[in-house]
N, C-alpha and C. Protein backbone atom coordinates (compact mmCIF):
# COMPACT_ATOMS: atom_id res chain seq x y z
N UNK A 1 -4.50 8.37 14.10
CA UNK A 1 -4.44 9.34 15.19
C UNK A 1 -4.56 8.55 16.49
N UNK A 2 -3.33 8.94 17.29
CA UNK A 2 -3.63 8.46 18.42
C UNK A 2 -4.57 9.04 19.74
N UNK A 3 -5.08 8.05 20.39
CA UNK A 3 -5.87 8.78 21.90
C UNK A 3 -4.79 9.83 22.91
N UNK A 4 -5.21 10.76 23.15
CA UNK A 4 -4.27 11.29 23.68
C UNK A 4 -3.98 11.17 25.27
N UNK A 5 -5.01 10.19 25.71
CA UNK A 5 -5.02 10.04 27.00
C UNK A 5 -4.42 8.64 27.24
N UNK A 6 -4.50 7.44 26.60
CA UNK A 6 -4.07 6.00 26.30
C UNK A 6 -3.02 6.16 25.31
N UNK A 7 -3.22 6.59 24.50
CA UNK A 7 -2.04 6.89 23.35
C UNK A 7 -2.15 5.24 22.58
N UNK A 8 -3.36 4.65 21.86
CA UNK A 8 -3.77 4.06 21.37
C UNK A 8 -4.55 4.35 20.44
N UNK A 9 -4.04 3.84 18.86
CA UNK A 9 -4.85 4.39 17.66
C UNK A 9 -6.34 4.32 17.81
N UNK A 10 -7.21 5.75 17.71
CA UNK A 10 -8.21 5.74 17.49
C UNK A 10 -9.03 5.19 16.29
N UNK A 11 -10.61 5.09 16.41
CA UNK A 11 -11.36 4.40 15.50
C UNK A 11 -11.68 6.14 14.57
N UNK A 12 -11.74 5.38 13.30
CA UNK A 12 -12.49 6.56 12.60
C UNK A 12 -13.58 6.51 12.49
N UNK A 13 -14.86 7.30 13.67
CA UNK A 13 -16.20 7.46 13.19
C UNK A 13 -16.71 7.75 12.09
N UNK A 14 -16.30 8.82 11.73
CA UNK A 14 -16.70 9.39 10.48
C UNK A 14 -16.02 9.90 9.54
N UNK A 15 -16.06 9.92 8.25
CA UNK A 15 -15.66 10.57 7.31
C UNK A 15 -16.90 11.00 5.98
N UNK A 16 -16.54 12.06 5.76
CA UNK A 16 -17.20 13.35 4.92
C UNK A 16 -16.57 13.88 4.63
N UNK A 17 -16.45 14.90 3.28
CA UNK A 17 -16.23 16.20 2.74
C UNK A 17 -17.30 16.92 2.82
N UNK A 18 -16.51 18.10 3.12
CA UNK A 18 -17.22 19.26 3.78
C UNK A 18 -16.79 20.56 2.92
N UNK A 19 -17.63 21.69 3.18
CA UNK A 19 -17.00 22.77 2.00
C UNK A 19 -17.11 24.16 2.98
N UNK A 20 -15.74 25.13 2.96
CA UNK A 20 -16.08 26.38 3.27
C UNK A 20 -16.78 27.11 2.72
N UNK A 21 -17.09 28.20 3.49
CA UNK A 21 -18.02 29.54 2.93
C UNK A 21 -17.35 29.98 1.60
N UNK A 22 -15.82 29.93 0.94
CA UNK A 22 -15.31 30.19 -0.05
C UNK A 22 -15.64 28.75 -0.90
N UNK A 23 -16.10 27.83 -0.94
CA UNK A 23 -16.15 26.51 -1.37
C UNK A 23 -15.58 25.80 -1.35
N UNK A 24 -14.04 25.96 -0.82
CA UNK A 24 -13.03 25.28 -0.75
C UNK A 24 -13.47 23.51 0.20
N UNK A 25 -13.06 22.65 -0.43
CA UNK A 25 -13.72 21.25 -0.05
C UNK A 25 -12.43 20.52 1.01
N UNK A 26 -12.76 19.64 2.24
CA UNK A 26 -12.37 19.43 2.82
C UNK A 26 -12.56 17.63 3.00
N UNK A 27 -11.12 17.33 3.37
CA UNK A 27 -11.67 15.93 3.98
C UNK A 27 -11.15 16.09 5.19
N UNK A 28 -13.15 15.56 6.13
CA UNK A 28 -12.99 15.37 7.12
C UNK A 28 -13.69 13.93 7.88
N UNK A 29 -12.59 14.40 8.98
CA UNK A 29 -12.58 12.85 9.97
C UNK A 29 -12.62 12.98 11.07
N UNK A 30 -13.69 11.84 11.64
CA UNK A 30 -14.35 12.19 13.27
C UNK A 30 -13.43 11.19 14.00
N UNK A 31 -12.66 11.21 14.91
CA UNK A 31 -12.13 10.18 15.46
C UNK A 31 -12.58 9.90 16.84
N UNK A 32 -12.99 8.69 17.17
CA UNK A 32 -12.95 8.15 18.64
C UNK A 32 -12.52 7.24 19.66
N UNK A 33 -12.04 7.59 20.89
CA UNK A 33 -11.51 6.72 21.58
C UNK A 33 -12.72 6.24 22.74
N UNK A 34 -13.54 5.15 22.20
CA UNK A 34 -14.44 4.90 23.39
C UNK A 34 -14.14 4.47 24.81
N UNK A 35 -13.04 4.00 24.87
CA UNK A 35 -12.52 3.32 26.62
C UNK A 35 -12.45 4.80 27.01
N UNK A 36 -11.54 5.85 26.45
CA UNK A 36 -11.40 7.27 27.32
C UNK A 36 -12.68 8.03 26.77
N UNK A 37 -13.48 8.01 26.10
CA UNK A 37 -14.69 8.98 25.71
C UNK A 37 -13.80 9.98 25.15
N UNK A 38 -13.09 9.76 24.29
CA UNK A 38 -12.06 10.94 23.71
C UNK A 38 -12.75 11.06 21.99
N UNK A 39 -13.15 12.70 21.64
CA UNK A 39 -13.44 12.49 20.43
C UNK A 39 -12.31 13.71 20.02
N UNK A 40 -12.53 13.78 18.51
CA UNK A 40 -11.48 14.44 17.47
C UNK A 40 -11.85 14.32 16.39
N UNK A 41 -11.57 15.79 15.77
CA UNK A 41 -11.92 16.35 14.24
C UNK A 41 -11.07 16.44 13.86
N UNK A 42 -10.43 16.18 12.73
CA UNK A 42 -9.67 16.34 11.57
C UNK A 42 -10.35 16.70 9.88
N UNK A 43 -9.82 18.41 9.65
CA UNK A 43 -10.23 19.00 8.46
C UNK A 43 -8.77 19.02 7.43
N UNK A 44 -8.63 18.18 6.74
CA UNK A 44 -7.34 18.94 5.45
C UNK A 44 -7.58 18.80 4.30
N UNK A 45 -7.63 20.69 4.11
CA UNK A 45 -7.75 20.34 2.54
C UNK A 45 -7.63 19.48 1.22
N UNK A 46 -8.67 19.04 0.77
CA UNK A 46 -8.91 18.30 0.19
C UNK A 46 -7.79 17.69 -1.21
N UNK A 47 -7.29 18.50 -1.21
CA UNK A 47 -6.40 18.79 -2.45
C UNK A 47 -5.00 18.67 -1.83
N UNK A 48 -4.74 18.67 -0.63
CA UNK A 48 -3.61 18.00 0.15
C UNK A 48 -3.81 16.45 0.74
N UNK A 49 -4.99 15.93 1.08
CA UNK A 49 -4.91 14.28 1.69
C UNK A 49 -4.85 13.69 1.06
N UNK A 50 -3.84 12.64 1.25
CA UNK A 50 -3.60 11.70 1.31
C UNK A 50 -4.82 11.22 -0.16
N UNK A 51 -5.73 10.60 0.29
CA UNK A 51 -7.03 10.43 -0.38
C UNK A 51 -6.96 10.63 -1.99
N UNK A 52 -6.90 12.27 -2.07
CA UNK A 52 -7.08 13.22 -2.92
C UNK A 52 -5.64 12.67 -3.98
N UNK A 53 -4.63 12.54 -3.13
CA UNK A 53 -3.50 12.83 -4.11
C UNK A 53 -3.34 11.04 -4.62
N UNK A 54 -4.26 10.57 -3.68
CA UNK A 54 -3.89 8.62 -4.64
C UNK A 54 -4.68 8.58 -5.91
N UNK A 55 -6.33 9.32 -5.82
CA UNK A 55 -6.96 9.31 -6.57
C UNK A 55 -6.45 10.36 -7.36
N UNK A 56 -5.78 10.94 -7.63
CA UNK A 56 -5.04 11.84 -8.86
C UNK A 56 -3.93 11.16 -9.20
N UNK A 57 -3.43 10.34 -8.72
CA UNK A 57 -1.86 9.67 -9.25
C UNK A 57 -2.95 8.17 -10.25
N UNK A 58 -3.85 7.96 -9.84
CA UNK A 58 -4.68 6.83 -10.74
C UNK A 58 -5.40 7.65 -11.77
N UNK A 59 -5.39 8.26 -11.59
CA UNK A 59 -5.99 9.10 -13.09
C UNK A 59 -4.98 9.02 -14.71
């Protein structure tokens, strides 16, 4: 993800899965751009990222 103010790939602070009120599980990602103080959340269902679908093709 880029900064949207520099338009330079951000750092990923954080990553977690997270779960809705239905339980549905999420991967999420905190992104930051420290030169602009730019932050960003990214939630996608878990069962759609990237992540999810490498670790099911190695199964």
């Amino acid at each position: 993800m880029n900064c949207p103010i520099c338009n330079q790939p951000m750092e990923i602070w954080q990553t977690m899965i997270t779960h809705s009120k239905e339980g549905k599980q999420f991967d999420h990602k905190r992104f930051v751009c420290k030169k602009d103080d730019v932050w960003a959340r990214l939630e996608i269902p878990l069962e759609a990222s990237p992540q999810a679908q490498q670790q099911s093709s190695q199964a």
